[in-house]
C-alpha atoms as a PDB file:
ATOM      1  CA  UNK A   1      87.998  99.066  83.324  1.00  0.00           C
ATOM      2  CA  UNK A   2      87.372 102.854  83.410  1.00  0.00           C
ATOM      3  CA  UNK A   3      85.975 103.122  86.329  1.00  0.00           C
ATOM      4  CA  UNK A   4      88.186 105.861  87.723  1.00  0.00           C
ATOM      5  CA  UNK A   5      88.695 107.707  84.650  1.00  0.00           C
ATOM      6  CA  UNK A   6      89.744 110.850  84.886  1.00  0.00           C
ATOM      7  CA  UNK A   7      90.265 110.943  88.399  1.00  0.00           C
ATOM      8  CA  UNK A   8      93.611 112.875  89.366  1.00  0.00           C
ATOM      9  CA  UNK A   9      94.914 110.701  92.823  1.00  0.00           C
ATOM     10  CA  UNK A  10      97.387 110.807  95.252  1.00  0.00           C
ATOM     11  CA  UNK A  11      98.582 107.443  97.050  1.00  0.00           C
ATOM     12  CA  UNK A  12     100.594 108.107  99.988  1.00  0.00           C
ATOM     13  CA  UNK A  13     102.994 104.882 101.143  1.00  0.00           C
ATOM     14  CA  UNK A  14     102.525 103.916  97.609  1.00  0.00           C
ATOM     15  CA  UNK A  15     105.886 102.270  96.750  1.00  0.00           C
ATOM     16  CA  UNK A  16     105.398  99.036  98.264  1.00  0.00           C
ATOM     17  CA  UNK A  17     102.381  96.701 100.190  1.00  0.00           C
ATOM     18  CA  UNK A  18      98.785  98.143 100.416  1.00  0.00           C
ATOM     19  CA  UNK A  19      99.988 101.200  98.580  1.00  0.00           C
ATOM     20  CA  UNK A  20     101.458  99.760  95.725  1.00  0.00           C
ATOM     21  CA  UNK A  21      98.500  97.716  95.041  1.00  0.00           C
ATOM     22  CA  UNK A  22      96.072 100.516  95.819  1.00  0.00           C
ATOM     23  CA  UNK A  23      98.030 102.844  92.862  1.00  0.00           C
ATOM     24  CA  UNK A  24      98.344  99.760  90.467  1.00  0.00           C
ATOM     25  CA  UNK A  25      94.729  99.126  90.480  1.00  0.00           C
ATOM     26  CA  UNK A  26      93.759 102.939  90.145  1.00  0.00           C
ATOM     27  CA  UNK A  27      95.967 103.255  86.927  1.00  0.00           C
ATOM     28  CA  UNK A  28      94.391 100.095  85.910  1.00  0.00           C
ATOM     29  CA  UNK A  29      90.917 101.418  85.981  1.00  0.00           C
ATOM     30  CA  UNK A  30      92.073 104.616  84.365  1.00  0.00           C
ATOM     31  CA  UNK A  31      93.410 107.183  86.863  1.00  0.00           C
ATOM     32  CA  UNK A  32      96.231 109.422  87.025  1.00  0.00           C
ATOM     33  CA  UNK A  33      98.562 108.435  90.406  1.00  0.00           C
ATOM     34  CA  UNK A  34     101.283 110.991  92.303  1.00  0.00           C
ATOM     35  CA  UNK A  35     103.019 107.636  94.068  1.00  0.00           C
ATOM     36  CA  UNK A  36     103.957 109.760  97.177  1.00  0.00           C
ATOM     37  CA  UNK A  37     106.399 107.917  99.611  1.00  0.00           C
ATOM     38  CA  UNK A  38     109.894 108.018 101.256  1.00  0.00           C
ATOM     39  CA  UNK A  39     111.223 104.873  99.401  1.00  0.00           C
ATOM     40  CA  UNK A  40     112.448 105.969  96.597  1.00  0.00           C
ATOM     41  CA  UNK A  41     113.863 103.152  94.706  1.00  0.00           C
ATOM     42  CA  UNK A  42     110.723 101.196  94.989  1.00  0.00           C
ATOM     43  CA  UNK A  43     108.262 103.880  93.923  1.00  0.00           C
ATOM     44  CA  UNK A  44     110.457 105.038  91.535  1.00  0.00           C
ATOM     45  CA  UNK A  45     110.716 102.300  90.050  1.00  0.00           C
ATOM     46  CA  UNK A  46     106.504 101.301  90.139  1.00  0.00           C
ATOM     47  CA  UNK A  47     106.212 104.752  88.499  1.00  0.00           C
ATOM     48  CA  UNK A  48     108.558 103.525  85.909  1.00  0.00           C
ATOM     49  CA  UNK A  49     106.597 100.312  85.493  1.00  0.00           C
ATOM     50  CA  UNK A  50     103.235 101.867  85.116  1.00  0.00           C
ATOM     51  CA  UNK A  51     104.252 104.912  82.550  1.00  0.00           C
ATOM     52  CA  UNK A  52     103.253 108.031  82.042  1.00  0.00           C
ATOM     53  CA  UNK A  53     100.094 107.687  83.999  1.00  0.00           C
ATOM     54  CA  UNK A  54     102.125 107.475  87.405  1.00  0.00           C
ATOM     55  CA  UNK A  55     104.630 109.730  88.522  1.00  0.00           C
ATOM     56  CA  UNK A  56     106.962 109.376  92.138  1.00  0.00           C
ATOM     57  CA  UNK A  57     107.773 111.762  94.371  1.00  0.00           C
ATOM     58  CA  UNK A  58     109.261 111.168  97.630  1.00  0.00           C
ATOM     59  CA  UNK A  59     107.318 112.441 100.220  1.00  0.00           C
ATOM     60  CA  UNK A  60     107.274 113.192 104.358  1.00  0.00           C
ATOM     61  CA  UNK A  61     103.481 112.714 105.604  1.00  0.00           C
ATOM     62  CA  UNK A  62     104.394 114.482 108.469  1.00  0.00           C
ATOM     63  CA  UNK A  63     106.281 117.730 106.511  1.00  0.00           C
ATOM     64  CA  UNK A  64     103.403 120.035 105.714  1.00  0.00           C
ATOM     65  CA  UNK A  65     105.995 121.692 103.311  1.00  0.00           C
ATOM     66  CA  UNK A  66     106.023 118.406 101.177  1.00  0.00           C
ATOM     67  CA  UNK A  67     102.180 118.203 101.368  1.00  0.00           C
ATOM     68  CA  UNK A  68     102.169 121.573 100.140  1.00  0.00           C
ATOM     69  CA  UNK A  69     104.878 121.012  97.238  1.00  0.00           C
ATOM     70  CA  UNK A  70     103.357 117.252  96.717  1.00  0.00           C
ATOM     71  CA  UNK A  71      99.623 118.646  95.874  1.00  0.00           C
ATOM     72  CA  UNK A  72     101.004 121.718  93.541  1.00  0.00           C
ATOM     73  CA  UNK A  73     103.253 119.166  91.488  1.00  0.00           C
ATOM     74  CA  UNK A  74     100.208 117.300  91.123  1.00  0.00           C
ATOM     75  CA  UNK A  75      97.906 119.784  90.085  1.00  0.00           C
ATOM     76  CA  UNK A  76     100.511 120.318  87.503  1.00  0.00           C
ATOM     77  CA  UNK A  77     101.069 117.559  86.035  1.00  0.00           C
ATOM     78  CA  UNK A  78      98.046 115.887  85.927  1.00  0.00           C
ATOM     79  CA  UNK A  79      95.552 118.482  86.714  1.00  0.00           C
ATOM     80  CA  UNK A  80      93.457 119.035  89.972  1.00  0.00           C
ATOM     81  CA  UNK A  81      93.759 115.991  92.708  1.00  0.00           C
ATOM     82  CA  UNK A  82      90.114 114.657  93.402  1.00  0.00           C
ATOM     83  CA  UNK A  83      91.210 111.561  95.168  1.00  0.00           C
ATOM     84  CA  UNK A  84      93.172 111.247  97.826  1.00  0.00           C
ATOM     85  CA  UNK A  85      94.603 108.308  99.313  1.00  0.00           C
ATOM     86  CA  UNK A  86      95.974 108.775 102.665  1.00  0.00           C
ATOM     87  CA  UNK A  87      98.055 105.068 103.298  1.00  0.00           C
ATOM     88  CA  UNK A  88     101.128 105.732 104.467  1.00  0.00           C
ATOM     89  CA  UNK A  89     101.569 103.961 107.722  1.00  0.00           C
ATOM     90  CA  UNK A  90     103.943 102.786 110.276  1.00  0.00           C
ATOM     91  CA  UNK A  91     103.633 100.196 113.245  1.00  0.00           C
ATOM     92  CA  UNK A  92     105.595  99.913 116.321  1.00  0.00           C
ATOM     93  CA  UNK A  93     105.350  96.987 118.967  1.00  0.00           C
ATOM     94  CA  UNK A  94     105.707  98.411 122.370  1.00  0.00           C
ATOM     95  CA  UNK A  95     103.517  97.925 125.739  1.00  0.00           C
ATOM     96  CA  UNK A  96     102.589 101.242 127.489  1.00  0.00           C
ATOM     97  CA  UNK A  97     105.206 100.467 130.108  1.00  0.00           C
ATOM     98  CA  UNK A  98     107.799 100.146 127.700  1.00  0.00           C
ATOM     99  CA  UNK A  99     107.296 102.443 124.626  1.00  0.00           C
ATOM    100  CA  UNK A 100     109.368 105.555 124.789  1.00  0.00           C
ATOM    101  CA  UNK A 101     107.439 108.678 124.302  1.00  0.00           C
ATOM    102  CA  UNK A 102     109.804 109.817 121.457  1.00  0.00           C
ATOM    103  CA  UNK A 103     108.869 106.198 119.650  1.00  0.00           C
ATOM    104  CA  UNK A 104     104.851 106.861 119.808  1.00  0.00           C
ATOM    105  CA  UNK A 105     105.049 110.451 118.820  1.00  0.00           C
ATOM    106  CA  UNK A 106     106.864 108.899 115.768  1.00  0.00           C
ATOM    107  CA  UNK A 107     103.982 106.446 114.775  1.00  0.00           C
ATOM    108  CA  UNK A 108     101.339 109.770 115.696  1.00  0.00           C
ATOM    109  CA  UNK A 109     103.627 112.273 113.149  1.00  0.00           C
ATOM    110  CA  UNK A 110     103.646 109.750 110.473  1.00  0.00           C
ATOM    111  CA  UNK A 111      99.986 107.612 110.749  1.00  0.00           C
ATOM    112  CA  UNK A 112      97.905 110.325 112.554  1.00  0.00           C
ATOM    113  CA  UNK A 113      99.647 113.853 111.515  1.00  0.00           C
ATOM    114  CA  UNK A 114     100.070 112.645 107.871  1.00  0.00           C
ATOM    115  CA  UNK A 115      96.314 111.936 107.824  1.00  0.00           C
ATOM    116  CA  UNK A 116      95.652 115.491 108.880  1.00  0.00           C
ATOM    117  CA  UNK A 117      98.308 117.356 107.047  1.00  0.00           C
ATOM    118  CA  UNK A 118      96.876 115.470 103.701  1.00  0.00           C
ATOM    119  CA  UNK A 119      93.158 116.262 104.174  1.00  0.00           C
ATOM    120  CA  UNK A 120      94.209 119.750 104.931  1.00  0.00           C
ATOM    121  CA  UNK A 121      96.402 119.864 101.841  1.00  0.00           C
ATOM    122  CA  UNK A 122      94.158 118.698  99.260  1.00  0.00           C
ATOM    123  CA  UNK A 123      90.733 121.039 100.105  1.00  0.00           C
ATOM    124  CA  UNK A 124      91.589 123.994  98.689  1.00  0.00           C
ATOM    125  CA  UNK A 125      92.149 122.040  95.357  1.00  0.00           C
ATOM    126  CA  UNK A 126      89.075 119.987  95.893  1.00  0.00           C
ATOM    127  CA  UNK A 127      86.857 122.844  96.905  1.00  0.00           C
ATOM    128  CA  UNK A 128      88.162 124.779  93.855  1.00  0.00           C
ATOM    129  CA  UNK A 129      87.172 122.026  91.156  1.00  0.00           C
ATOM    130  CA  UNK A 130      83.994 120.411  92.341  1.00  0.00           C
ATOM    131  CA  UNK A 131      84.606 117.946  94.921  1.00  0.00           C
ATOM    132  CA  UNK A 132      86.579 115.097  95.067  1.00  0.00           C
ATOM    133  CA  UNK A 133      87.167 111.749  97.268  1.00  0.00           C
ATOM    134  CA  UNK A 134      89.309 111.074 100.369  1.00  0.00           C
ATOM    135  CA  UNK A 135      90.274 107.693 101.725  1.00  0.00           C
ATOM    136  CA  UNK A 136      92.096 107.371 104.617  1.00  0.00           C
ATOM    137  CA  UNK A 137      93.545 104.303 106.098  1.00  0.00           C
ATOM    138  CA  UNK A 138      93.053 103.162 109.510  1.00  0.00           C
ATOM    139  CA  UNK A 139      92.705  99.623 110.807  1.00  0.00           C
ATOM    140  CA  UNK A 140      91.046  96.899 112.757  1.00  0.00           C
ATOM    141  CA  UNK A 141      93.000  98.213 115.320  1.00  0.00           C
ATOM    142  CA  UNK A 142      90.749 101.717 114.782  1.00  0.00           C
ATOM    143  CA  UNK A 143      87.599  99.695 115.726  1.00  0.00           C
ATOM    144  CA  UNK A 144      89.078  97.380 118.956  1.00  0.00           C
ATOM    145  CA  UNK A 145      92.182  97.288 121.090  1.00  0.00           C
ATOM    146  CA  UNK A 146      95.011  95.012 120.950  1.00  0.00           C
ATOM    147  CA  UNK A 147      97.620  95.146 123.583  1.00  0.00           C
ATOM    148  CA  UNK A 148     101.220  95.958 122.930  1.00  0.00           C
ATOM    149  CA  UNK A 149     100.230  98.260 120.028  1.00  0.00           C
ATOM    150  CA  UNK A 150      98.572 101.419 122.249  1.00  0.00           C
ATOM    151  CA  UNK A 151     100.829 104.204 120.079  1.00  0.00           C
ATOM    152  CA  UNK A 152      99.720 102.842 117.060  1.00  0.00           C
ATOM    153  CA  UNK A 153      96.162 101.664 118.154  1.00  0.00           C
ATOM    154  CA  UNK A 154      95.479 105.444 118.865  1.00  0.00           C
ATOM    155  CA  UNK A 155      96.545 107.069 115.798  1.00  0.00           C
ATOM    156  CA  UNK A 156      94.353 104.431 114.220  1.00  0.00           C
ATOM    157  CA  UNK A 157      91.395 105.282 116.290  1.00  0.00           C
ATOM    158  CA  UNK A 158      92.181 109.427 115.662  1.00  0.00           C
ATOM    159  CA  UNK A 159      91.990 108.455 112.105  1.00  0.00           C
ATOM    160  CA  UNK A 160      88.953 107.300 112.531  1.00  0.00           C
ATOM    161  CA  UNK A 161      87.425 110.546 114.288  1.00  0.00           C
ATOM    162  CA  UNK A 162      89.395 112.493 111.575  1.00  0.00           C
ATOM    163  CA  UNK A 163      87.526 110.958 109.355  1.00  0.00           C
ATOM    164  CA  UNK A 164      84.118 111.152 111.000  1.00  0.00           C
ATOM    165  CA  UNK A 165      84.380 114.797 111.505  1.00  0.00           C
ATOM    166  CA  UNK A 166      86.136 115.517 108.013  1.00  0.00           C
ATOM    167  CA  UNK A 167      82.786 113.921 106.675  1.00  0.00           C
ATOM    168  CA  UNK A 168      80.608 116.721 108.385  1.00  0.00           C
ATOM    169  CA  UNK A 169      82.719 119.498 107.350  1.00  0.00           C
ATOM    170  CA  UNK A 170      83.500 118.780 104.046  1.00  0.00           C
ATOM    171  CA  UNK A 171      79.797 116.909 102.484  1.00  0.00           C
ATOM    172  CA  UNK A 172      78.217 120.560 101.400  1.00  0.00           C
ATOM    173  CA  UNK A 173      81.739 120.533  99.156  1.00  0.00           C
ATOM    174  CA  UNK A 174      80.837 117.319  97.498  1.00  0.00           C
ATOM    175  CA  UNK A 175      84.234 115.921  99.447  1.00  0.00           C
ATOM    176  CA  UNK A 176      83.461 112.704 100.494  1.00  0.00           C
ATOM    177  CA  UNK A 177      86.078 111.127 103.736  1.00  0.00           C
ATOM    178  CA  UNK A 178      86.038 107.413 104.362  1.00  0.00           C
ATOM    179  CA  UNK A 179      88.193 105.276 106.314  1.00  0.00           C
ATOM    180  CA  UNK A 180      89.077 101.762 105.519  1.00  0.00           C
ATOM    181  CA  UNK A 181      90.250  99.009 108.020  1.00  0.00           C
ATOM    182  CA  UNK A 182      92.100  96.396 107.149  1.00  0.00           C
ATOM    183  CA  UNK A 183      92.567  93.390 109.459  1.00  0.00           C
ATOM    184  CA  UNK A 184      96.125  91.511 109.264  1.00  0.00           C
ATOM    185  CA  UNK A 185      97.709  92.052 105.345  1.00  0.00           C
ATOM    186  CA  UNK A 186     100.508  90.090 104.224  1.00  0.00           C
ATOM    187  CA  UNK A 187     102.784  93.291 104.098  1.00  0.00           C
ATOM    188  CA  UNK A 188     106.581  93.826 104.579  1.00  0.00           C
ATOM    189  CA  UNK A 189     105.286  96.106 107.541  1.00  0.00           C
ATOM    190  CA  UNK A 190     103.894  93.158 109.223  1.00  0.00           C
ATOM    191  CA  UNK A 191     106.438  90.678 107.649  1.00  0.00           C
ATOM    192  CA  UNK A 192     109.016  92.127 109.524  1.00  0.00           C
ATOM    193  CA  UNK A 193     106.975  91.695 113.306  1.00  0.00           C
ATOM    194  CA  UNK A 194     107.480  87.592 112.933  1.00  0.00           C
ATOM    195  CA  UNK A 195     107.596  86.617 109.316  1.00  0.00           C
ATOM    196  CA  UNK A 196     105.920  83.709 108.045  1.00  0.00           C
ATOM    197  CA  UNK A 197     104.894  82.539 111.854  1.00  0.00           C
ATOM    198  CA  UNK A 198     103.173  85.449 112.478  1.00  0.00           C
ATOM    199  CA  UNK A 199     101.346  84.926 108.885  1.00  0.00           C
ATOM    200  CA  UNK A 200     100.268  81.746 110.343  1.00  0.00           C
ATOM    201  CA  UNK A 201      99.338  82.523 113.776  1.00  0.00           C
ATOM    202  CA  UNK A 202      97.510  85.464 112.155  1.00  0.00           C
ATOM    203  CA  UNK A 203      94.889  83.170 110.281  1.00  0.00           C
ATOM    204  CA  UNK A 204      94.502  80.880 112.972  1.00  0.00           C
ATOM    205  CA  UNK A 205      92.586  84.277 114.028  1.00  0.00           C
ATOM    206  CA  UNK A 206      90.525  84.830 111.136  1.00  0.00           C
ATOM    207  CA  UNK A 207      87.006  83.539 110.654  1.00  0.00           C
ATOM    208  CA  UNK A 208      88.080  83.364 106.973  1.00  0.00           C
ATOM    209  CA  UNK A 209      91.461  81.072 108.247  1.00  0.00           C
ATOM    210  CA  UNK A 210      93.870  83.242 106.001  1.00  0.00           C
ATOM    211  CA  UNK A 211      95.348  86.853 106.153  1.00  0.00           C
ATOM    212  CA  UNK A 212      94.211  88.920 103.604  1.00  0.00           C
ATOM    213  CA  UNK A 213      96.316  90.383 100.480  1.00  0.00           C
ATOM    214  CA  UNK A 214      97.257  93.646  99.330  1.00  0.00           C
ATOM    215  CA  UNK A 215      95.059  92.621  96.361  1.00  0.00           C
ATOM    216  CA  UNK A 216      92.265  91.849  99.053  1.00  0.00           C
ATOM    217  CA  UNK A 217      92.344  95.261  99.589  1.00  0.00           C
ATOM    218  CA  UNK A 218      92.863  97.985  96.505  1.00  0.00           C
ATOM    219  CA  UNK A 219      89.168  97.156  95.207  1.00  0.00           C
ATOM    220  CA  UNK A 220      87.779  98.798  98.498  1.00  0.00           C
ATOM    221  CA  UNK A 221      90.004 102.165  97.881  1.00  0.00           C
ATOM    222  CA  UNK A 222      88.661 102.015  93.757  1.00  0.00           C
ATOM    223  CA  UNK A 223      85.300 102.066  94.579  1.00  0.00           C
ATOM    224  CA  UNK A 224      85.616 105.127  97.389  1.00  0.00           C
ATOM    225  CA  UNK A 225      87.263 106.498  95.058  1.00  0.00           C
ATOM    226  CA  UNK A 226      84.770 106.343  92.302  1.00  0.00           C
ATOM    227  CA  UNK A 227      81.763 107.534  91.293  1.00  0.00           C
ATOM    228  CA  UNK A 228      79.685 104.796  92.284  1.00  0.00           C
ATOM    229  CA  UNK A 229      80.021 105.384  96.074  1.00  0.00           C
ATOM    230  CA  UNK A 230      79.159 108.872  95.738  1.00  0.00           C
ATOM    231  CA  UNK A 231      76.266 108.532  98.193  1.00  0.00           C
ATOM    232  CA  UNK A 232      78.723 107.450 101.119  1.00  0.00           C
ATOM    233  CA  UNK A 233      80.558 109.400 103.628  1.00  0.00           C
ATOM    234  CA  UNK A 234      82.111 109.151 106.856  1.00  0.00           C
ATOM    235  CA  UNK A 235      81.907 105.275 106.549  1.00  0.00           C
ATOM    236  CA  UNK A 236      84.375 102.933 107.652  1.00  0.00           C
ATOM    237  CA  UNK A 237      84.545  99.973 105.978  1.00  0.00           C
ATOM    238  CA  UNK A 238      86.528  96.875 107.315  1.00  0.00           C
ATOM    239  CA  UNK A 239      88.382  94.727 105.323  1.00  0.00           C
ATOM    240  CA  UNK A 240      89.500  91.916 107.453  1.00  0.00           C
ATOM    241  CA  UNK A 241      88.037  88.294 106.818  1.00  0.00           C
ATOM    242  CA  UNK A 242      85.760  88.967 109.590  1.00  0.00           C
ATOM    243  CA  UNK A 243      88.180  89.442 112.462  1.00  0.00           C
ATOM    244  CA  UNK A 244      85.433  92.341 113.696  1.00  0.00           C
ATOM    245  CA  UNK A 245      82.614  90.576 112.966  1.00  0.00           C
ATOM    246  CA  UNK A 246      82.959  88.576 116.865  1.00  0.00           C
ATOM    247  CA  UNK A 247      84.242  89.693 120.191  1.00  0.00           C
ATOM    248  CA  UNK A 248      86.401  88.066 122.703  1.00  0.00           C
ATOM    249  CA  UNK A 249      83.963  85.084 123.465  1.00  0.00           C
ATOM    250  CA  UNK A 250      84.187  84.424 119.858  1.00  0.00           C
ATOM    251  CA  UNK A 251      87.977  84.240 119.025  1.00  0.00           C
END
């Protein structure tokens, strides 16, 4: 407990899945959390759960105006952001062939222009007060290709080189970037593409023979977040029961 103490964060996609156990842990462990999403009734409703330590606001990762308004409110409220949680994701099934451009520039605006728009948002305040800690979200599908998923694969992958060149730009500020990449979650996002057969087709994948959690993955984000990693940047860190850890001789 305490381990994030005093730490001001913002959780983007934070009403539900990956994001809603990302901002429980983080108020568990001390921090202040700005549950940023579109869902309103959910995060409002976490915010009420979790008290005066979390607050909702809804939230368009791809709106630089509510990035803007988002990190002010924040400031506010709880005093400068020095975490930053960049979750909010979408996926979209779709071959090349098939996908419509207007579908993959929707999974870009929300998974790869939300990633930028955030880290651009939150410097100035960062810069201003010492430093601070970034995490974005990208994916297995950020390290390999899967096919049927390019749109999404990509923004995963730009996340990835965000995050890289964030790292370089950013160290001499004492802002640390990391990405984190989980393998298959047991999500509503993926719940929806196939439900509980997909669950099960999923670990018949995994070394470890199970998909992961949400609770799997919010210790990764509390130690970026923290202190304790303050020697680590640019990193990527996969979280997936070690679906990565082979290639396609060893599936």
């Amino acid at each position: 407990m305490g381990r994030l103490t005093g730490k001001v964060a913002i959780v983007t996609g934070g009403s539900q899945g990956q994001g809603d156990a990302i901002v429980r842990a983080f108020i568990a462990e001390g921090a202040s959390v700005a549950i940023a999403d579109i869902n309103e009734t959910d995060g409002q409703a976490l915010a009420d759960e979790l008290g005066e330590k979390a607050h909702f606001t809804r939230h368009n990762v791809s709106d630089q105006a509510s990035w803007e308004a988002l990190v002010a409110d924040t400031n506010e409220r709880f005093g400068p952001v020095n975490v930053l949680v960049n979750n909010a994701g979408i996926l979209r099934f779709g071959t090349l062939e098939e996908m419509s451009l207007e579908e993959a520039q929707l999974v870009w605006s929300v998974n790869q222009h939300g990633c930028f728009l955030g880290m651009k948002s939150v410097v100035p305040t960062m810069k201003a007060n010492g430093g601070g800690s970034i995490v974005n979200a990208s994916s297995v599908e950020g390290l390999g290709g899967m096919g049927s998923v390019v749109a999404y694969c990509g923004s995963k992958w730009a996340i990835r080189g965000m995050t890289k060149a964030a790292s370089h730009e950013l160290g001499s500020s004492n802002i640390r970037v990391n990405s984190v990449h989980p393998g298959m979650i047991d999500t509503p996002m993926t719940r929806v593409h196939g439900g509980d057969a997909a669950m099960e087709y999923g670990a018949s994948k995994v070394p470890m023979r199970r998909v992961g959690t949400p609770a799997d993955i919010a210790p990764t984000y509390v130690f970026l977040a923290s202190d304790e990693s303050g020697y680590i940047t640019g990193a990527e860190i996969a979280v997936d029961g070690g679906v990565t850890a082979t290639h396609a001789f060893g599936g």
